[in-house]
Protein backbone atom coordinates (compact mmCIF):
# COMPACT_ATOMS: atom_id res chain seq x y z
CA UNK A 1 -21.41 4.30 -2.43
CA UNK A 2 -18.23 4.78 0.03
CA UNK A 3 -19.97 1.98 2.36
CA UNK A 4 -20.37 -0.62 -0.43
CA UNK A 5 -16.78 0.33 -2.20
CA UNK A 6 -14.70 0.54 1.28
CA UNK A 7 -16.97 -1.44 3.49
CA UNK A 8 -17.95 -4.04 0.92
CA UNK A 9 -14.53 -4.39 0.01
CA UNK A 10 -13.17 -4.86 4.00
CA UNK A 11 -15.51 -7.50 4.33
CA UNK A 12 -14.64 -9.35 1.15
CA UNK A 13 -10.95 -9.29 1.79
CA UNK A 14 -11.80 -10.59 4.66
CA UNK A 15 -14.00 -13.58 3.43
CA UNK A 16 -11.39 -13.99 0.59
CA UNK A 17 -8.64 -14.44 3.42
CA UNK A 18 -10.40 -17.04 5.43
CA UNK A 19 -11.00 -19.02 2.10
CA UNK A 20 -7.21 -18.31 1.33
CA UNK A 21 -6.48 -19.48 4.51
CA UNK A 22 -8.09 -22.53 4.95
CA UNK A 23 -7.23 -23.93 1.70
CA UNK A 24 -3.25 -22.89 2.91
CA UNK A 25 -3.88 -25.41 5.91
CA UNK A 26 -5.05 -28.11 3.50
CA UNK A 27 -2.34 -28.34 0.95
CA UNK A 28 1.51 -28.88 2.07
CA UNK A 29 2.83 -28.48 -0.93
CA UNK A 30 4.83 -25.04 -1.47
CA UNK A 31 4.37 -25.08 -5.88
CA UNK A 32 0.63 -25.28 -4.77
CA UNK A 33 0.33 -22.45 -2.09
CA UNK A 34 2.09 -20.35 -4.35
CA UNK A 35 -0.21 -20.54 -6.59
CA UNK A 36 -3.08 -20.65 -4.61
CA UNK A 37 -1.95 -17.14 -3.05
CA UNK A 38 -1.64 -15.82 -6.78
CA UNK A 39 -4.76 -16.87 -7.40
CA UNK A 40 -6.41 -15.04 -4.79
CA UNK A 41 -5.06 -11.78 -5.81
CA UNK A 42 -5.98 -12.20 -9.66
CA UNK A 43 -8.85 -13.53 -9.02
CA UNK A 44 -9.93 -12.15 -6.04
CA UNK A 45 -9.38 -8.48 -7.49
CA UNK A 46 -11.72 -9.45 -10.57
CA UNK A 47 -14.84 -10.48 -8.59
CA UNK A 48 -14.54 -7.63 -5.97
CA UNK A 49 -14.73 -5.66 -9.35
CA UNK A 50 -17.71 -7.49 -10.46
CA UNK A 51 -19.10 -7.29 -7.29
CA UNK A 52 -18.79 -3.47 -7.02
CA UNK A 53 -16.82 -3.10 -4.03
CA UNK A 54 -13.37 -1.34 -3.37
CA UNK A 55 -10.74 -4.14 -5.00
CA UNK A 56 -7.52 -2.77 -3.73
CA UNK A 57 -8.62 -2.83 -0.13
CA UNK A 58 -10.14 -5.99 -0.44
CA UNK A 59 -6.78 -7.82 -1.65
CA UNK A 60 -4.83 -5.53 0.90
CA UNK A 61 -7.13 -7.12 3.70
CA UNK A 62 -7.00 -10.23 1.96
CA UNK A 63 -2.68 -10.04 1.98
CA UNK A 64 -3.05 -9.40 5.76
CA UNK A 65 -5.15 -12.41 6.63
CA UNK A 66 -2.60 -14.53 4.84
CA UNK A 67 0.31 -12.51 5.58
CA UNK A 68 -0.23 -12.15 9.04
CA UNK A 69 -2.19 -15.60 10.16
CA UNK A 70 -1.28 -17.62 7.16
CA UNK A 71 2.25 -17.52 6.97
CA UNK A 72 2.62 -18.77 10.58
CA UNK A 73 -0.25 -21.00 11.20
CA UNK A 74 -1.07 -22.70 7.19
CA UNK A 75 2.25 -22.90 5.87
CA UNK A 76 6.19 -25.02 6.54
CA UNK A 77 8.72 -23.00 6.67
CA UNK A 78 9.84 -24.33 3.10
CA UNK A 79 6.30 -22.59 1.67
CA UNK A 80 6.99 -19.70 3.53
CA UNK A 81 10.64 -19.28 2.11
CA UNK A 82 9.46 -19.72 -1.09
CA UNK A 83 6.68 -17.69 -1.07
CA UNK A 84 9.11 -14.51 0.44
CA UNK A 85 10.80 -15.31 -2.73
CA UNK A 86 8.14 -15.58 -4.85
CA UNK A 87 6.67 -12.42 -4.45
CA UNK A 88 9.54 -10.27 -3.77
CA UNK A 89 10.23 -10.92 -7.42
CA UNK A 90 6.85 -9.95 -7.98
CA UNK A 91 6.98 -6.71 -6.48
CA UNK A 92 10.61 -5.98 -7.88
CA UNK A 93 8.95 -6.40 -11.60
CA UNK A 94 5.67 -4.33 -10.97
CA UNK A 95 7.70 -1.60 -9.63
CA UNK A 96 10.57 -1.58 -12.40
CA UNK A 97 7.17 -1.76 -14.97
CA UNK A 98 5.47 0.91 -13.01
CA UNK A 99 8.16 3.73 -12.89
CA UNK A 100 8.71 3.03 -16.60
CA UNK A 101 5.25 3.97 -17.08
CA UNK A 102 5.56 7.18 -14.75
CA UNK A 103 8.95 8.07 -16.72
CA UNK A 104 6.74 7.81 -20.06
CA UNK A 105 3.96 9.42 -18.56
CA UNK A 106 6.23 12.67 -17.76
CA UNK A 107 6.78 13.10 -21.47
CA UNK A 108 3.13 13.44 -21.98
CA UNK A 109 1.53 15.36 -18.81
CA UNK A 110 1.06 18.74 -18.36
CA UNK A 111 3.40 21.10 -16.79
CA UNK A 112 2.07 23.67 -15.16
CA UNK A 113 3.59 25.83 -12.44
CA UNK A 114 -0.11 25.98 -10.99
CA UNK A 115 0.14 22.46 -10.64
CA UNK A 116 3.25 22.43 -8.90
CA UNK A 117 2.68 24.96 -6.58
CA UNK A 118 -0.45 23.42 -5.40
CA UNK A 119 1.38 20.03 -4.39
CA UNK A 120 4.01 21.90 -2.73
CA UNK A 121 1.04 23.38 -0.69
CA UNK A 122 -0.51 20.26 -0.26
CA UNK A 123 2.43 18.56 0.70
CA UNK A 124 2.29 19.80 4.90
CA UNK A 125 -1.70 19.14 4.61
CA UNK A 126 -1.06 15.13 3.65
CA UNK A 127 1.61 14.95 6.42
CA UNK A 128 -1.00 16.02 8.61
CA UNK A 129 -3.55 13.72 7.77
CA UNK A 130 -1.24 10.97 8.04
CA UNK A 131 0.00 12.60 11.78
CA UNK A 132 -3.53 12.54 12.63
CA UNK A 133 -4.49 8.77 11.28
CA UNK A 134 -0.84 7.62 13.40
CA UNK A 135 -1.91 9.96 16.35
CA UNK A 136 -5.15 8.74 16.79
CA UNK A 137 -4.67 4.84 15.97
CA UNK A 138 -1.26 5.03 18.62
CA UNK A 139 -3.02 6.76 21.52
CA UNK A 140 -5.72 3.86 21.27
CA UNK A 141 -3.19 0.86 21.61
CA UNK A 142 -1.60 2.64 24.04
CA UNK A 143 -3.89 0.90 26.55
CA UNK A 144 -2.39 -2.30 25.06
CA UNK A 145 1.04 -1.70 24.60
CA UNK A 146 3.94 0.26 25.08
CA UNK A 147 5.38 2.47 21.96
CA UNK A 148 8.35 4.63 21.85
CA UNK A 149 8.20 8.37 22.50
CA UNK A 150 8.77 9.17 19.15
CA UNK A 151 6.50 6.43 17.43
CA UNK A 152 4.06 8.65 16.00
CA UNK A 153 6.54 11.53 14.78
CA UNK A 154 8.84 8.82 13.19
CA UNK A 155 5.56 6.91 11.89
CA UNK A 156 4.32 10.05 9.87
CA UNK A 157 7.75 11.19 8.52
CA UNK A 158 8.36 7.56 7.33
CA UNK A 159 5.02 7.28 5.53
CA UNK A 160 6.64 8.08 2.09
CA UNK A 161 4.29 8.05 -1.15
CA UNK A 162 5.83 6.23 -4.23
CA UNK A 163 3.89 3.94 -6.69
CA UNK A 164 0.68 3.09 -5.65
CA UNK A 165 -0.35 6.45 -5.23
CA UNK A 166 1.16 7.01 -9.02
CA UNK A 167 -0.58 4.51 -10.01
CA UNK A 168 -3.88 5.29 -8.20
CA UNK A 169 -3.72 8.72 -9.82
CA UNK A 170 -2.91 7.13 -13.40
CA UNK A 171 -5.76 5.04 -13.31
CA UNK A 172 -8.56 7.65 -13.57
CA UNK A 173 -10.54 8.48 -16.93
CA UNK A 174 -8.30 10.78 -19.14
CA UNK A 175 -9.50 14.25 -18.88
CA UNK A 176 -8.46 17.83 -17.39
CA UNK A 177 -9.08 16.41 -13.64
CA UNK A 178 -6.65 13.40 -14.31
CA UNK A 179 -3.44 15.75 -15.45
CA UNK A 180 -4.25 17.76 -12.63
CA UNK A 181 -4.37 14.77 -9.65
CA UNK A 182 -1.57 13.47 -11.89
CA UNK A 183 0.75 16.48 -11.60
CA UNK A 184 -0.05 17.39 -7.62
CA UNK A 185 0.94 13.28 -6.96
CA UNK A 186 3.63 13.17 -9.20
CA UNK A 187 4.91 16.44 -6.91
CA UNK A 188 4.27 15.23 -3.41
CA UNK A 189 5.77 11.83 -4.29
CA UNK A 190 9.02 13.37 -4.99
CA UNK A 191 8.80 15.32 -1.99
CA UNK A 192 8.34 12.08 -0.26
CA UNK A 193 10.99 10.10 -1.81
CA UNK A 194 13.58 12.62 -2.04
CA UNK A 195 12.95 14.38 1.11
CA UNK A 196 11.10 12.21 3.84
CA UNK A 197 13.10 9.02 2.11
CA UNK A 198 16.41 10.27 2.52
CA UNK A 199 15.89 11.77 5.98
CA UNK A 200 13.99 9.30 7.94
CA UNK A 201 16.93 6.94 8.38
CA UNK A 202 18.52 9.58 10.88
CA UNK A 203 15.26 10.69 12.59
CA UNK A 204 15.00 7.02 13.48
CA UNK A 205 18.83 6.68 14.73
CA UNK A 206 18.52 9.81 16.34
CA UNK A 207 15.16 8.72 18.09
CA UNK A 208 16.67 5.23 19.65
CA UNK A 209 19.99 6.99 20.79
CA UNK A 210 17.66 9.56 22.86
């Protein structure tokens, strides 16, 4: 199941951004691309549902075809400007919608200092993941390129959790397990906001003056 979800949905974010792609290079008309990038997302995120693989990843690989190859190589600068535009907006209005949802949703959820404590314990435990995922991915492309000293410390600190892991953890069935997840995100994401948000500015500063 994890190879068909994750690996299914790699693979079809990657197909999805090649067709994405090429049909960027055939149109030079920005209304058109705009659209055509929209369309990938709604409607590539339906049929990697349908086809039982891992959706989010697929439009995240997807966004990086486009994003990265796209942007530069399918589209004028005019597309480009307004497609920064475009979805900026986007994101602004998910993100207002989504912490409404997260302030309504701490009316309703459980509180339980069980709950709490265990995020505050799992809090140093999803740092470390993430210092081992940055550690691990760094040291490799060292080979290639050259980082700064402090690349992976500054990397892992500045990896803050916010509203896709909300609403990741809001999107499972309703039951026990789901105020549970629920409460433990809701605590490590203020952690990360409040804590790793407000601090990483100066680690960075602090890093390129040493």
């Amino acid at each position: 199941m994890l190879l068909e979800e994750a690996g299914g949905g790699l693979v079809f974010g990657f197909v999805l951004g090649l067709v994405c792609y090429y049909l960027l290079k055939q149109v030079d008309n920005y209304q058109v691309e705009v659209l055509l990038t929209l369309a990938t997302v709604m409607g590539g995120y339906r049929l990697a549902e349908l086809l039982h693989v891992s959706a989010p990843l697929a439009i995240v690989v997807a966004g990086l075809m486009v994003g990265n190859h796209g942007r530069h190589l399918g589209m004028s600068t005019t597309t480009r400007q307004h497609l920064d535009s475009f979805w900026e907006l986007v994101d602004e209005i998910l993100n207002a919608v989504l912490f409404v949802f997260i302030g309504l949703e701490l009316l309703v959820i459980t509180h339980n200092h069980k709950h709490l404590l265990a995020g505050i314990l799992l809090i140093p435990i999803v740092l470390f993941a993430r210092f081992v995922s940055v550690g691990s991915t760094v040291t490799v492309l060292r080979s290639f390129r050259t980082f700064h000293a402090s690349i992976i410390k500054i990397v892992t600190w500045a990896g803050l959790r916010g509203g896709i892991s909300v609403a990741l953890a809001l999107s499972l069935p309703v039951g026990p397990e789901r105020d549970v997840v629920v409460a433990i995100t809701y605590a490590i994401m203020a952690f990360s906001i409040l804590v790793q948000g407000l601090t990483v500015g100066p680690m960075i500063k602090k890093a390129v003056v040493t």
